[in-house]
PDB file of N, CA and C in Angstrom:
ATOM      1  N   UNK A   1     -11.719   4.923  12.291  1.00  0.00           N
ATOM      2  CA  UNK A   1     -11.369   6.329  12.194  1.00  0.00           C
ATOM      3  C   UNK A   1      -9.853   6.517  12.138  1.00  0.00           C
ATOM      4  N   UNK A   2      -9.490   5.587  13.432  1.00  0.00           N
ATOM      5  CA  UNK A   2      -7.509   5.503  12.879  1.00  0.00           C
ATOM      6  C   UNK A   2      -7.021   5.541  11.797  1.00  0.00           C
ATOM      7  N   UNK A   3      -7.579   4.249  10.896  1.00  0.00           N
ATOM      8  CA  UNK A   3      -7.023   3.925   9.390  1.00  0.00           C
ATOM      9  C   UNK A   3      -7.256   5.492   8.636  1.00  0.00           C
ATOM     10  N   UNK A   4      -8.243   6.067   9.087  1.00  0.00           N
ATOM     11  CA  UNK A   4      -8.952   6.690   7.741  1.00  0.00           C
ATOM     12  C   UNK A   4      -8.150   8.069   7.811  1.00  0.00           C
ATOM     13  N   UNK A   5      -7.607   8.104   9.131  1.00  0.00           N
ATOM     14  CA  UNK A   5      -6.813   9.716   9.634  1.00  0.00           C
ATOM     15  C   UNK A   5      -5.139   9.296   9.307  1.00  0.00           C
ATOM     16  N   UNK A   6      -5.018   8.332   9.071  1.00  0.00           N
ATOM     17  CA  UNK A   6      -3.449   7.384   8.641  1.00  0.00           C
ATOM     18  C   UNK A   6      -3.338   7.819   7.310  1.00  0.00           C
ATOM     19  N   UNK A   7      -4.549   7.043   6.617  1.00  0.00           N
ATOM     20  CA  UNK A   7      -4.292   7.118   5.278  1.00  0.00           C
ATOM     21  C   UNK A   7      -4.539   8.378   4.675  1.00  0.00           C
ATOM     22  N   UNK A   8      -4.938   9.341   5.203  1.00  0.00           N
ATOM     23  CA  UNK A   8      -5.603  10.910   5.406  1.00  0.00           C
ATOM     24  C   UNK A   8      -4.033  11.675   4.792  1.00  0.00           C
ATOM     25  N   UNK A   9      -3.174  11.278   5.770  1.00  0.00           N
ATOM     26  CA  UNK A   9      -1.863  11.394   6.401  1.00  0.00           C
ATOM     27  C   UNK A   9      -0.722  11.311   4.839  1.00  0.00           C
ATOM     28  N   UNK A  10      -1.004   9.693   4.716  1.00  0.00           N
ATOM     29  CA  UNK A  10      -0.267   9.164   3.633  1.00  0.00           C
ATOM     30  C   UNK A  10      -0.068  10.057   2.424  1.00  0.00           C
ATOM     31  N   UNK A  11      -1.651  10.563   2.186  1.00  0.00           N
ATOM     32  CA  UNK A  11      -1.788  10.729   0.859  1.00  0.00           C
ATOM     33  C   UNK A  11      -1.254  12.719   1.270  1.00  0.00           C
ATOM     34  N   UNK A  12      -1.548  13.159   2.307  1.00  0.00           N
ATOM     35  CA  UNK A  12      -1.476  14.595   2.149  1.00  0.00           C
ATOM     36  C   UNK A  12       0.155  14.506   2.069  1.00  0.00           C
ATOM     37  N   UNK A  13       0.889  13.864   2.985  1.00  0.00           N
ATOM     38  CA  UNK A  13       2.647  14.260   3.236  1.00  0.00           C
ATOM     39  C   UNK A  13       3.176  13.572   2.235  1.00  0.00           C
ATOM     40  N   UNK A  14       2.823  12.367   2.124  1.00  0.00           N
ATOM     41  CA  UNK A  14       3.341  11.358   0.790  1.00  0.00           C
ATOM     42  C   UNK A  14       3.304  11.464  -0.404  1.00  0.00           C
ATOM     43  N   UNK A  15       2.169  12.096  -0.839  1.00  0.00           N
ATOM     44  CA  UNK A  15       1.862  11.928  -2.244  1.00  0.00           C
ATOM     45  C   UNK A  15       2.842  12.426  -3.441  1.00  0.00           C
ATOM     46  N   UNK A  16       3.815  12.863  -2.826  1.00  0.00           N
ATOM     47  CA  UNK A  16       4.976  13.800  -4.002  1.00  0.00           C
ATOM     48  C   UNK A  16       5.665  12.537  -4.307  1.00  0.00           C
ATOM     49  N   UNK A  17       5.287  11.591  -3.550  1.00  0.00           N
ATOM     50  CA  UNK A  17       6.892   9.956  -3.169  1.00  0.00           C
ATOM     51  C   UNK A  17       6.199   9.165  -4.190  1.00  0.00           C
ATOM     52  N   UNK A  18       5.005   8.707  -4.298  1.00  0.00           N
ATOM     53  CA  UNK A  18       4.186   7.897  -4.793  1.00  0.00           C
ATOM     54  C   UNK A  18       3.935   7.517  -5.857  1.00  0.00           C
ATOM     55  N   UNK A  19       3.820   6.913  -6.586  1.00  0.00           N
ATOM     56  CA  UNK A  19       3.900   6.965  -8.209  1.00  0.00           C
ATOM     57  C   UNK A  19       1.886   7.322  -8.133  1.00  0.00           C
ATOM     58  N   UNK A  20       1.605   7.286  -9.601  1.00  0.00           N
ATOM     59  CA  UNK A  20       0.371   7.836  -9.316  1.00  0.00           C
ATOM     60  C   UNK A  20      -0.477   6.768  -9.210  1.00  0.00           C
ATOM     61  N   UNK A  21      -0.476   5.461  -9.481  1.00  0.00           N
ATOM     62  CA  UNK A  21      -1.420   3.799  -9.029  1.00  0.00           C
ATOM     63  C   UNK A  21      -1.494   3.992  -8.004  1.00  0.00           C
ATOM     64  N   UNK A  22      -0.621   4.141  -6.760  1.00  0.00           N
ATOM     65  CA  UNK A  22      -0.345   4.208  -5.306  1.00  0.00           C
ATOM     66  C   UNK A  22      -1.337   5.435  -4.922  1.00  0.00           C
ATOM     67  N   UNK A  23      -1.396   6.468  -5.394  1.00  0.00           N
ATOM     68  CA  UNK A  23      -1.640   7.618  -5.015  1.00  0.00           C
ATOM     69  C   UNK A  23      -3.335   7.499  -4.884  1.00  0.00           C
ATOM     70  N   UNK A  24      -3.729   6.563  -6.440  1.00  0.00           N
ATOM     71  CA  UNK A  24      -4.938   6.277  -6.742  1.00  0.00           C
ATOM     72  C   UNK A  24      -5.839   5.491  -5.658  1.00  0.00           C
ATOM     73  N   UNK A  25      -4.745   4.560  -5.419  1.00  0.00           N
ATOM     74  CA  UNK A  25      -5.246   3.172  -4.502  1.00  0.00           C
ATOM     75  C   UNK A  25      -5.601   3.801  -2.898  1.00  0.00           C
ATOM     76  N   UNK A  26      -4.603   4.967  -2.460  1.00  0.00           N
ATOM     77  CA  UNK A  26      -4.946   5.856  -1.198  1.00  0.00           C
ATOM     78  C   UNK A  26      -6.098   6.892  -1.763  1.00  0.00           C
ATOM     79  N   UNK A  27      -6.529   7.368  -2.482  1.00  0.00           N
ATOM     80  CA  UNK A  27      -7.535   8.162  -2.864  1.00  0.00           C
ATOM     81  C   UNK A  27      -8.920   7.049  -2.826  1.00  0.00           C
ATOM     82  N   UNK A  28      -8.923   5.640  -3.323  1.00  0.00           N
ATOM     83  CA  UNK A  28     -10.000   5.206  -2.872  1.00  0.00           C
ATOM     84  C   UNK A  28     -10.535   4.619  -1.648  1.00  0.00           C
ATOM     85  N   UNK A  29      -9.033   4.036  -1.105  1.00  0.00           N
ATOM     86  CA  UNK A  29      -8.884   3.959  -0.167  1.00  0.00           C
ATOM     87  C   UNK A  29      -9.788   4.380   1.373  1.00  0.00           C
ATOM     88  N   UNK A  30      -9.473   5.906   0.985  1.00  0.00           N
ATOM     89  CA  UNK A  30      -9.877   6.517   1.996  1.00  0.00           C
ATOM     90  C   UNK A  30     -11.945   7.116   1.689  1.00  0.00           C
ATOM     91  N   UNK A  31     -12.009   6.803   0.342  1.00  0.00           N
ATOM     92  CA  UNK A  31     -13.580   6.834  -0.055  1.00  0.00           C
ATOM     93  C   UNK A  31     -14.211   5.975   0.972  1.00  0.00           C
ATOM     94  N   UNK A  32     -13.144   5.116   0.705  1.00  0.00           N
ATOM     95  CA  UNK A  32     -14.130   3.279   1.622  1.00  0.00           C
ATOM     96  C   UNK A  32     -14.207   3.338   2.807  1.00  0.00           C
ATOM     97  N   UNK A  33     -13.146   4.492   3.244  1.00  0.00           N
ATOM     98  CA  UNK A  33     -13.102   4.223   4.450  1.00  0.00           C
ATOM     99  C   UNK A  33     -14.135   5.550   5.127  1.00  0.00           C
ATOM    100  N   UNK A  34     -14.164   6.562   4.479  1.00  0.00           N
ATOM    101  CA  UNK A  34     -15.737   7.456   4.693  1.00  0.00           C
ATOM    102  C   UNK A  34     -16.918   6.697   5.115  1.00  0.00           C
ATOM    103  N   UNK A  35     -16.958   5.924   3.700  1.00  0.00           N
ATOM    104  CA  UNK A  35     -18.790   5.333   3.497  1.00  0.00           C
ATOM    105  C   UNK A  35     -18.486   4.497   4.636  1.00  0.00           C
ATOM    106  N   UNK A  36     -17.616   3.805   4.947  1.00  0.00           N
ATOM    107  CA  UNK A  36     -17.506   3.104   6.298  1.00  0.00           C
ATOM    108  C   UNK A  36     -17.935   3.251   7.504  1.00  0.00           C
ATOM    109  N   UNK A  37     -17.627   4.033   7.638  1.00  0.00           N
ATOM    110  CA  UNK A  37     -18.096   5.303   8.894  1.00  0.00           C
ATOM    111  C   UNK A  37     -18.840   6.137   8.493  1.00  0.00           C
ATOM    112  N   UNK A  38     -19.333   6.309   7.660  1.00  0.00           N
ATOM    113  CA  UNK A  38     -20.821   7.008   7.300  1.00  0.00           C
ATOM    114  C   UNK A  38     -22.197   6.250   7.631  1.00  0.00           C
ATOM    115  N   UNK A  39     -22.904   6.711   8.350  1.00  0.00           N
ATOM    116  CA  UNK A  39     -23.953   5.610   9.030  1.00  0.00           C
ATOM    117  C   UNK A  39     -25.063   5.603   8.187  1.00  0.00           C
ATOM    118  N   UNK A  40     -25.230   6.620   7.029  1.00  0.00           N
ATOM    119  CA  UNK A  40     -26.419   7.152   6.146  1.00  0.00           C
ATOM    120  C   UNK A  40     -26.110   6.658   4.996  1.00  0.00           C
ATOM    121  N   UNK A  41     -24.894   6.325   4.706  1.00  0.00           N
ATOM    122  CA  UNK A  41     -24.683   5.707   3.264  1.00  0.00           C
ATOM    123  C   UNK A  41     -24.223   4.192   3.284  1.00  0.00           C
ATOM    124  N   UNK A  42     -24.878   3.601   2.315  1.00  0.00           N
ATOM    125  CA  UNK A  42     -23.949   2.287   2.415  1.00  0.00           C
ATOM    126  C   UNK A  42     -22.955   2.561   0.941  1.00  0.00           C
ATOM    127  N   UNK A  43     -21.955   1.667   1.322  1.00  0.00           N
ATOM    128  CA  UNK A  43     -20.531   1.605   0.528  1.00  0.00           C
ATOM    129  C   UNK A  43     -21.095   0.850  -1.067  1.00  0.00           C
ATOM    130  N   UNK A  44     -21.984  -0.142  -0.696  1.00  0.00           N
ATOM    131  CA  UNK A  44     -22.362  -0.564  -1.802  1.00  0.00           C
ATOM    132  C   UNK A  44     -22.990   0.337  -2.890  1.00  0.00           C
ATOM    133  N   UNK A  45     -23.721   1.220  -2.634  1.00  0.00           N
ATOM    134  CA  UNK A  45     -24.573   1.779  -3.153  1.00  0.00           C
ATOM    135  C   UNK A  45     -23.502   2.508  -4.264  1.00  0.00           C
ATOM    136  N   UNK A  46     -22.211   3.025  -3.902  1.00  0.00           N
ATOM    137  CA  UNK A  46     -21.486   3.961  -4.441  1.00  0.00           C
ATOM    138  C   UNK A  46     -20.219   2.528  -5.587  1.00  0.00           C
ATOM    139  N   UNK A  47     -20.477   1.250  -5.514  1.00  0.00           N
ATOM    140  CA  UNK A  47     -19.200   0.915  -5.592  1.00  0.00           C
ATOM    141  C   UNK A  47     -19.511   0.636  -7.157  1.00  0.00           C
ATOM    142  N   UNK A  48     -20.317   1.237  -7.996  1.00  0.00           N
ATOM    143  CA  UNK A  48     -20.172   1.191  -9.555  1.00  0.00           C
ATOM    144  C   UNK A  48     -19.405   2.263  -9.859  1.00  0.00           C
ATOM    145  N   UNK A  49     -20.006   3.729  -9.433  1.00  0.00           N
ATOM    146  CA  UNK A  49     -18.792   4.542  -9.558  1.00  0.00           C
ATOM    147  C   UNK A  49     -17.401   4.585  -9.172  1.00  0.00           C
ATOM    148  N   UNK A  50     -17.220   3.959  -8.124  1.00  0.00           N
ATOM    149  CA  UNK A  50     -16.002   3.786  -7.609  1.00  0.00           C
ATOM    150  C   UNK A  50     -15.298   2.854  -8.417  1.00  0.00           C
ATOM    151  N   UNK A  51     -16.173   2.128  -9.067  1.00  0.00           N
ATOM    152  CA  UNK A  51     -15.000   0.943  -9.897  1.00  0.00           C
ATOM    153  C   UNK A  51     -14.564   1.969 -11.426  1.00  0.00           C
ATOM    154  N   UNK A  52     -15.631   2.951 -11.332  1.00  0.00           N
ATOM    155  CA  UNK A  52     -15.438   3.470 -12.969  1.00  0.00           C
ATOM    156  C   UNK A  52     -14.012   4.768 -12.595  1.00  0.00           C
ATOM    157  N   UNK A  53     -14.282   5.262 -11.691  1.00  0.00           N
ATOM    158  CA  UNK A  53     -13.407   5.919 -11.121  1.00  0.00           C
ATOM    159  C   UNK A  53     -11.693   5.981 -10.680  1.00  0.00           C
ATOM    160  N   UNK A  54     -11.721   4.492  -9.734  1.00  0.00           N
ATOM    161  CA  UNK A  54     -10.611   4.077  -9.734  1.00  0.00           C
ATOM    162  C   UNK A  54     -10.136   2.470 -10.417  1.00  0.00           C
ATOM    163  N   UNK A  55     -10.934   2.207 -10.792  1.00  0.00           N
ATOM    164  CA  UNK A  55     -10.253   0.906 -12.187  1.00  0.00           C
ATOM    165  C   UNK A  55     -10.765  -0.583 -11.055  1.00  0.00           C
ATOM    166  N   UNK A  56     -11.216  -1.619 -11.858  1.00  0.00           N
ATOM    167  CA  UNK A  56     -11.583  -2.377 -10.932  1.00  0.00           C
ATOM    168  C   UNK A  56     -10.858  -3.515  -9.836  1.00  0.00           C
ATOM    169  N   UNK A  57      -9.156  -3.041 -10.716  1.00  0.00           N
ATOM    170  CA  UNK A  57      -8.439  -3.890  -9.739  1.00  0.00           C
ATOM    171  C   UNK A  57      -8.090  -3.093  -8.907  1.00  0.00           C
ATOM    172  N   UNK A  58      -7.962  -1.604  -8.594  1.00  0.00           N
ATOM    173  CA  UNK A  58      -8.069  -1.067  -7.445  1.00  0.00           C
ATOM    174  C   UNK A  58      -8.718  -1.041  -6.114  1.00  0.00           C
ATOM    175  N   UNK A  59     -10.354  -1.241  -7.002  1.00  0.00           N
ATOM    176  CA  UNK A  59     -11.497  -1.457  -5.857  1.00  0.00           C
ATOM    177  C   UNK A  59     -11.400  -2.346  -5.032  1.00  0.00           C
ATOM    178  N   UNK A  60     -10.982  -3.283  -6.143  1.00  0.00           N
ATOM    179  CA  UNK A  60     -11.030  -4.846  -5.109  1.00  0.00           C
ATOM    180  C   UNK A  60      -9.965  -4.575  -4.703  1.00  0.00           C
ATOM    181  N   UNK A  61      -8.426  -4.218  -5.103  1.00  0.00           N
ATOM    182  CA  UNK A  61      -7.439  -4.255  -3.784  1.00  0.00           C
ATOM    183  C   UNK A  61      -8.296  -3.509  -2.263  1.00  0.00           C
ATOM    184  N   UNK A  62      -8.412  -2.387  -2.497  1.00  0.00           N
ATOM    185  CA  UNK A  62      -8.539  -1.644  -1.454  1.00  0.00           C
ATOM    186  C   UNK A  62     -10.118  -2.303  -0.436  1.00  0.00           C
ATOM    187  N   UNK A  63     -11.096  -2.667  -1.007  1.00  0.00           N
ATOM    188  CA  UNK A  63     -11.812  -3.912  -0.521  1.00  0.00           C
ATOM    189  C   UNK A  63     -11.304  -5.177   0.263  1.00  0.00           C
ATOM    190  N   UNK A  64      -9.983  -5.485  -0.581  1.00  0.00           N
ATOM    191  CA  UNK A  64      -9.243  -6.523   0.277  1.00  0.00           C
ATOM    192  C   UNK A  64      -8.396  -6.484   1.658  1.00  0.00           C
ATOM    193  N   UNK A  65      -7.960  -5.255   1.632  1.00  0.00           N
ATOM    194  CA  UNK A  65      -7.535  -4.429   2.312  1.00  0.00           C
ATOM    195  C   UNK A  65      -8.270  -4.028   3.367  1.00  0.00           C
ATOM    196  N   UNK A  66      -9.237  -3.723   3.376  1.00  0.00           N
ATOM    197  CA  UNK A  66      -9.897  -3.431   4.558  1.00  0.00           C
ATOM    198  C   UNK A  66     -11.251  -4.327   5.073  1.00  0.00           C
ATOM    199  N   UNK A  67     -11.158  -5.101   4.285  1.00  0.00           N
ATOM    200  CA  UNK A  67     -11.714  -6.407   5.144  1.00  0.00           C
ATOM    201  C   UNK A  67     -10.031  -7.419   5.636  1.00  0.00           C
ATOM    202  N   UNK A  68      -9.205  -7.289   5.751  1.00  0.00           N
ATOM    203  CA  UNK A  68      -8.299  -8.092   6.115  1.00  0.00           C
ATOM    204  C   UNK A  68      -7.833  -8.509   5.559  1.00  0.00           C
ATOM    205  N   UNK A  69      -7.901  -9.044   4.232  1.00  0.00           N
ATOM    206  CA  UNK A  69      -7.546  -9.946   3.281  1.00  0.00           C
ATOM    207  C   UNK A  69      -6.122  -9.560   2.580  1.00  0.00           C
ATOM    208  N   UNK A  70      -5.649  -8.302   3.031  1.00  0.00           N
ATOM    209  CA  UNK A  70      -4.352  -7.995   2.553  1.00  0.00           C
ATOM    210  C   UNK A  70      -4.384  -6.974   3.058  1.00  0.00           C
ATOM    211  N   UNK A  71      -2.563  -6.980   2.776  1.00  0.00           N
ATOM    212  CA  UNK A  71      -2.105  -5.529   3.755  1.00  0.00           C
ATOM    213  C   UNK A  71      -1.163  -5.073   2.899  1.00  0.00           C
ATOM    214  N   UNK A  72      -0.824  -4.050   3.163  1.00  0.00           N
ATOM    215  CA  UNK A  72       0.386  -3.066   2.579  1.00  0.00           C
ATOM    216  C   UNK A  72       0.727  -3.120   1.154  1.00  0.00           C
ATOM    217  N   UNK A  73       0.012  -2.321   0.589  1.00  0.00           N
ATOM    218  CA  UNK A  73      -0.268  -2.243  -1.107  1.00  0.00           C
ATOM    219  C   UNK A  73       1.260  -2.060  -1.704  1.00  0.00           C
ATOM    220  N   UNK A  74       1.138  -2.657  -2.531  1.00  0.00           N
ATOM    221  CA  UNK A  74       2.229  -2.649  -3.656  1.00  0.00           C
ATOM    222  C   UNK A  74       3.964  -2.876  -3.115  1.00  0.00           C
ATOM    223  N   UNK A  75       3.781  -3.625  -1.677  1.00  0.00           N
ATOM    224  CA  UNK A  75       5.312  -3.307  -1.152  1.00  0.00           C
ATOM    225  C   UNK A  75       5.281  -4.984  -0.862  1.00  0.00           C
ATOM    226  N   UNK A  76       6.574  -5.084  -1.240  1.00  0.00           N
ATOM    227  CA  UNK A  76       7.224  -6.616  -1.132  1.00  0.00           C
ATOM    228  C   UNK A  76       7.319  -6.783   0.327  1.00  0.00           C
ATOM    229  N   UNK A  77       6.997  -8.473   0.354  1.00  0.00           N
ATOM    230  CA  UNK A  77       7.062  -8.870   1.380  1.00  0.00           C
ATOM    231  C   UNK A  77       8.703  -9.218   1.879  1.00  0.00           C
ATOM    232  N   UNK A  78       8.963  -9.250   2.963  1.00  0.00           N
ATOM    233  CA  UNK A  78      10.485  -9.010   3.332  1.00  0.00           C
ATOM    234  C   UNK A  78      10.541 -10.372   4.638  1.00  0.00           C
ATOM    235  N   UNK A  79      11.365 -11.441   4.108  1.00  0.00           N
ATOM    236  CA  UNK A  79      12.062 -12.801   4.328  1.00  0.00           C
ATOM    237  C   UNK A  79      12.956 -12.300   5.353  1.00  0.00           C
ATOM    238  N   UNK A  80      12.787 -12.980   6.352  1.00  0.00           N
ATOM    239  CA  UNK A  80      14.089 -13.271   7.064  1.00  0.00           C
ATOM    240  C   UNK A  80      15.507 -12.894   6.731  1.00  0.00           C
ATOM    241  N   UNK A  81      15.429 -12.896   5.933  1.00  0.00           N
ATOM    242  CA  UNK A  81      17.103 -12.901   5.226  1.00  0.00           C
ATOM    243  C   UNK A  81      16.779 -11.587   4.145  1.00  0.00           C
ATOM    244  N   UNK A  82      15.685 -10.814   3.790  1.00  0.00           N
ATOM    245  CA  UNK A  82      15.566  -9.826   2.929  1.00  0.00           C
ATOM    246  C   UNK A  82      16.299  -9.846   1.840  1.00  0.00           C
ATOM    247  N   UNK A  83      15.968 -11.204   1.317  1.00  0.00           N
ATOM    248  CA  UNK A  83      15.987 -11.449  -0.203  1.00  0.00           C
ATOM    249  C   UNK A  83      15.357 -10.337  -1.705  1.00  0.00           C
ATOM    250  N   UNK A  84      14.685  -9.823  -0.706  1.00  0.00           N
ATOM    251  CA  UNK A  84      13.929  -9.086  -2.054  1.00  0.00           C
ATOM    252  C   UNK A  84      14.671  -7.661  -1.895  1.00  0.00           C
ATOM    253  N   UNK A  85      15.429  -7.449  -1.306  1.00  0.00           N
ATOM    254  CA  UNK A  85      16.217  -5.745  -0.972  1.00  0.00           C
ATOM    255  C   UNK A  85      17.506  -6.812  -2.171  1.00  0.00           C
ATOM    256  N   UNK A  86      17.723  -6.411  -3.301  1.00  0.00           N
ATOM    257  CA  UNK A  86      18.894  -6.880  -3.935  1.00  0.00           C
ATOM    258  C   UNK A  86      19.882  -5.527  -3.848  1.00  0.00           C
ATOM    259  N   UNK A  87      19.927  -4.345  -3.591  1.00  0.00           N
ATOM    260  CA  UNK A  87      21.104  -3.448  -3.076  1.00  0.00           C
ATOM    261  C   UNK A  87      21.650  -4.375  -1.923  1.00  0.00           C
ATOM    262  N   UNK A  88      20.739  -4.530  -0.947  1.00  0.00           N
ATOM    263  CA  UNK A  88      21.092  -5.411   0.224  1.00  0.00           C
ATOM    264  C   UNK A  88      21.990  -6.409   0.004  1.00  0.00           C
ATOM    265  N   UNK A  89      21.172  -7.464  -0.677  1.00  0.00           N
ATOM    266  CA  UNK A  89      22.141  -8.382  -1.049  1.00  0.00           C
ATOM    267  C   UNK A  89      23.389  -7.970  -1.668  1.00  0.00           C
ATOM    268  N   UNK A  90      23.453  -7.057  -2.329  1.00  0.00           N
ATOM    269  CA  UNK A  90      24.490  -7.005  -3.026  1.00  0.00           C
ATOM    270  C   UNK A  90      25.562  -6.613  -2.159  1.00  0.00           C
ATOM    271  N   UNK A  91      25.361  -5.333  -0.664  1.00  0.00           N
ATOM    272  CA  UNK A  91      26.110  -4.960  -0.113  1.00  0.00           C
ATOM    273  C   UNK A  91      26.963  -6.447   0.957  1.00  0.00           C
ATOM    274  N   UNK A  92      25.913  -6.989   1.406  1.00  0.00           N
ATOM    275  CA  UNK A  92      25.973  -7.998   1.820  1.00  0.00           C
ATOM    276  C   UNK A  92      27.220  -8.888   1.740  1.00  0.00           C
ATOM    277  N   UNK A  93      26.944  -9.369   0.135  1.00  0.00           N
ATOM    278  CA  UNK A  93      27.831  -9.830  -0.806  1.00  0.00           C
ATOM    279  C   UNK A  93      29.040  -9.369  -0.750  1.00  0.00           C
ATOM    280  N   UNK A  94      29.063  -7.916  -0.955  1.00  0.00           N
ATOM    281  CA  UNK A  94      30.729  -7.320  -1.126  1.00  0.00           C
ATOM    282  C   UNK A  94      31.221  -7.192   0.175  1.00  0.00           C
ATOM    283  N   UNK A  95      30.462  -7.289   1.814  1.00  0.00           N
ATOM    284  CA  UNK A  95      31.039  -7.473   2.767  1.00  0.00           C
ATOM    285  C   UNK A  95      31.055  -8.875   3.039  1.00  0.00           C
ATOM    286  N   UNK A  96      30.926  -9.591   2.720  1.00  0.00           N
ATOM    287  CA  UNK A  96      31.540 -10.636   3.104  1.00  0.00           C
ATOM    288  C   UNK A  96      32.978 -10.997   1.952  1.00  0.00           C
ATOM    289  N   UNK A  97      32.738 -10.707   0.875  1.00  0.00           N
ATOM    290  CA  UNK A  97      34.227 -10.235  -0.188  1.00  0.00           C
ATOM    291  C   UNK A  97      35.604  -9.816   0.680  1.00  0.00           C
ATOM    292  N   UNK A  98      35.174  -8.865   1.403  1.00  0.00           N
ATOM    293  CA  UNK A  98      36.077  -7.482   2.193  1.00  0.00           C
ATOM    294  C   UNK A  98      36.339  -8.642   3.046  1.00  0.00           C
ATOM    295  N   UNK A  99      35.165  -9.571   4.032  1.00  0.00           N
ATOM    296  CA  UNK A  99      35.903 -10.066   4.912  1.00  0.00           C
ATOM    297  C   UNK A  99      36.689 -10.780   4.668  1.00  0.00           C
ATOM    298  N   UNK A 100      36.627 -11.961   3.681  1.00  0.00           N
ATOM    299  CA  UNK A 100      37.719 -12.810   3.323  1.00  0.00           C
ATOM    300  C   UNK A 100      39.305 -12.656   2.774  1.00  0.00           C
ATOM    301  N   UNK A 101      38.976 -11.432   2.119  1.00  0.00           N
ATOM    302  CA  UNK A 101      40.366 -10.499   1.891  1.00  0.00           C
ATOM    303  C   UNK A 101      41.149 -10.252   3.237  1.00  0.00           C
ATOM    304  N   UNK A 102      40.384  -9.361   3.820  1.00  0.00           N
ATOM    305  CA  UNK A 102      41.112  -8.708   5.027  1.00  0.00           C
ATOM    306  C   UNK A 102      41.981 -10.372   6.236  1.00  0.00           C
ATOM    307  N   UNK A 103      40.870 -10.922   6.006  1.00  0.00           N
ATOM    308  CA  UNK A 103      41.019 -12.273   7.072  1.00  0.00           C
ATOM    309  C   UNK A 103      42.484 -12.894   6.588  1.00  0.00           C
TER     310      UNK A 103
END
């Protein structure tokens, strides 16, 4: 019920931020997470429409997703050293520039 009032969340305050794949992937998202907690329906029963609906590499992300198998859609994973932020690096870069000057 947490996830499903989270992602509830995401999509109502967020959705202006989101490109529209993202937006899609929280719209099924939160389908799965209904039939989940719906004790009268099973999830299977619905998951042909759901693939025609939201595209089939969606389904299976968001399937993967909430069996465990992955987390946090479409966002880079972040290294120790946050290699994948290249503004970062770059600022990084020009402060250590500044320091050797100044030094």
């Amino acid at each position: 019920e947490e996830a499903l009032d989270m992602a509830e969340w995401v999509i109502t305050f967020g959705a202006s931020t989101m490109s529209a794949q993202r937006q899609t992937f929280y719209r099924c998202l939160i389908e799965q997470l209904q039939l989940a907690l719906d004790e009268d329906r099973n999830a299977k029963d619905y998951e042909w429409i759901h693939r025609q609906l939201y595209g089939d590499e969606i389904y299976e992300t968001v399937c993967q997703h909430i069996n465990g198998q992955s987390a946090f859609y479409g966002l880079s994973v972040i290294g120790d050293d946050c290699e994948n932020f290249t503004s970062h690096q770059q600022l990084l870069t020009a402060y250590r520039k500044w320091q050797v000057v100044k030094n």
